[in-house]
C-alpha atoms as a PDB file:
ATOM      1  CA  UNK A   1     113.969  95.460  87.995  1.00  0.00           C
ATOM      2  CA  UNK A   2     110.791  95.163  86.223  1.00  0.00           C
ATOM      3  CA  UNK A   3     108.946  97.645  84.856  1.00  0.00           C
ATOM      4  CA  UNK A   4     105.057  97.949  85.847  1.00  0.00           C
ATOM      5  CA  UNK A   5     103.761  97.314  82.900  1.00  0.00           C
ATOM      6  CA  UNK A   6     105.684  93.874  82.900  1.00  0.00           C
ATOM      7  CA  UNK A   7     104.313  93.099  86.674  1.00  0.00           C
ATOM      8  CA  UNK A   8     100.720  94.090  85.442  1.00  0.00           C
ATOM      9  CA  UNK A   9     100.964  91.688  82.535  1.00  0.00           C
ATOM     10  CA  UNK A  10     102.187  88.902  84.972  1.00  0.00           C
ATOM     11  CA  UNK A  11      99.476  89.877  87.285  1.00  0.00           C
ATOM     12  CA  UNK A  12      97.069  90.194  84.365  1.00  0.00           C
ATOM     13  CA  UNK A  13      97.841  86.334  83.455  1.00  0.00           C
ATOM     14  CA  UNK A  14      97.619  85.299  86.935  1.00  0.00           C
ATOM     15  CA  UNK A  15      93.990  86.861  87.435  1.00  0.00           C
ATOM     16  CA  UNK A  16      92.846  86.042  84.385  1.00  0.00           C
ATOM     17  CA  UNK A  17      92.675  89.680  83.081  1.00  0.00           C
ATOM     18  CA  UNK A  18      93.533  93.403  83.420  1.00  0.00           C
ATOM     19  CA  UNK A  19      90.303  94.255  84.935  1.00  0.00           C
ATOM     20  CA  UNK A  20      90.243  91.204  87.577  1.00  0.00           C
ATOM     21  CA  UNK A  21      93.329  93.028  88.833  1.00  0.00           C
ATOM     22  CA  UNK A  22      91.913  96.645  88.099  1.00  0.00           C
ATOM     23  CA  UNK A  23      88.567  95.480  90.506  1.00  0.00           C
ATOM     24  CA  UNK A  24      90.868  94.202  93.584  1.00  0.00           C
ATOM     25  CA  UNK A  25      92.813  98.175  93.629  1.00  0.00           C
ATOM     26  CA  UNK A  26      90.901 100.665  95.760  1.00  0.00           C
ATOM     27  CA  UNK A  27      90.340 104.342  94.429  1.00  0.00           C
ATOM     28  CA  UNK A  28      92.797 106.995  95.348  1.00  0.00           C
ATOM     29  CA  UNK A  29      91.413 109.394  98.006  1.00  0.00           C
ATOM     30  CA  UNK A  30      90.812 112.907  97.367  1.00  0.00           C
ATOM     31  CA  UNK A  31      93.132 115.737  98.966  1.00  0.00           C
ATOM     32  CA  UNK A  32      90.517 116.690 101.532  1.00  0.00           C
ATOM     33  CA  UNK A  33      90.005 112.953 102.487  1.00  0.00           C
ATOM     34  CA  UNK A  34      93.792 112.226 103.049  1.00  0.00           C
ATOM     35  CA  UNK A  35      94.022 115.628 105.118  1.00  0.00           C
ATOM     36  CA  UNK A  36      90.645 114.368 107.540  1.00  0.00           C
ATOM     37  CA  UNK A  37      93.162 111.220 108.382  1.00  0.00           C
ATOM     38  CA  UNK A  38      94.618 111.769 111.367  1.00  0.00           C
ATOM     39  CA  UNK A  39      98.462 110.974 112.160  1.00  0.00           C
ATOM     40  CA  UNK A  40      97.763 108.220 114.641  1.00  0.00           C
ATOM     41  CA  UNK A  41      95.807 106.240 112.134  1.00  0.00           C
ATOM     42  CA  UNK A  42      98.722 106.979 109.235  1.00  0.00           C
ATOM     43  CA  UNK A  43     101.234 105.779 111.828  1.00  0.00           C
ATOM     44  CA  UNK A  44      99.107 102.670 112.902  1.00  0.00           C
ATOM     45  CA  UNK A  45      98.410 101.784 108.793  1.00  0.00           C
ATOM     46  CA  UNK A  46     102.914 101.818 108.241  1.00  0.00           C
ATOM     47  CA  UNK A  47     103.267  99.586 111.230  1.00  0.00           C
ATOM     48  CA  UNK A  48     101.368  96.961 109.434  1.00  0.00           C
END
């Protein structure tokens, strides 16, 4: 298995460069975010 540091240098190559990959990754939500989600639309978002 490869680590992520290998995938991010493929990825890295691919894009062109770390932060062409960096810009398409969306922020991680805060605690009080994730907790205002409710369980139908976490359910709905794993069926994808």
């Amino acid at each position: 298995m490869r680590s992520f540091d290998e995938i991010l240098a493929i990825s890295a190559e691919l894009k062109g460069s770390f932060n062409a990959v960096l810009d398409g990754i969306d922020a991680p939500l805060t605690n009080a975010a994730l907790s205002k989600i409710s369980d139908d639309r976490w359910l709905s978002q794993m069926t994808r």
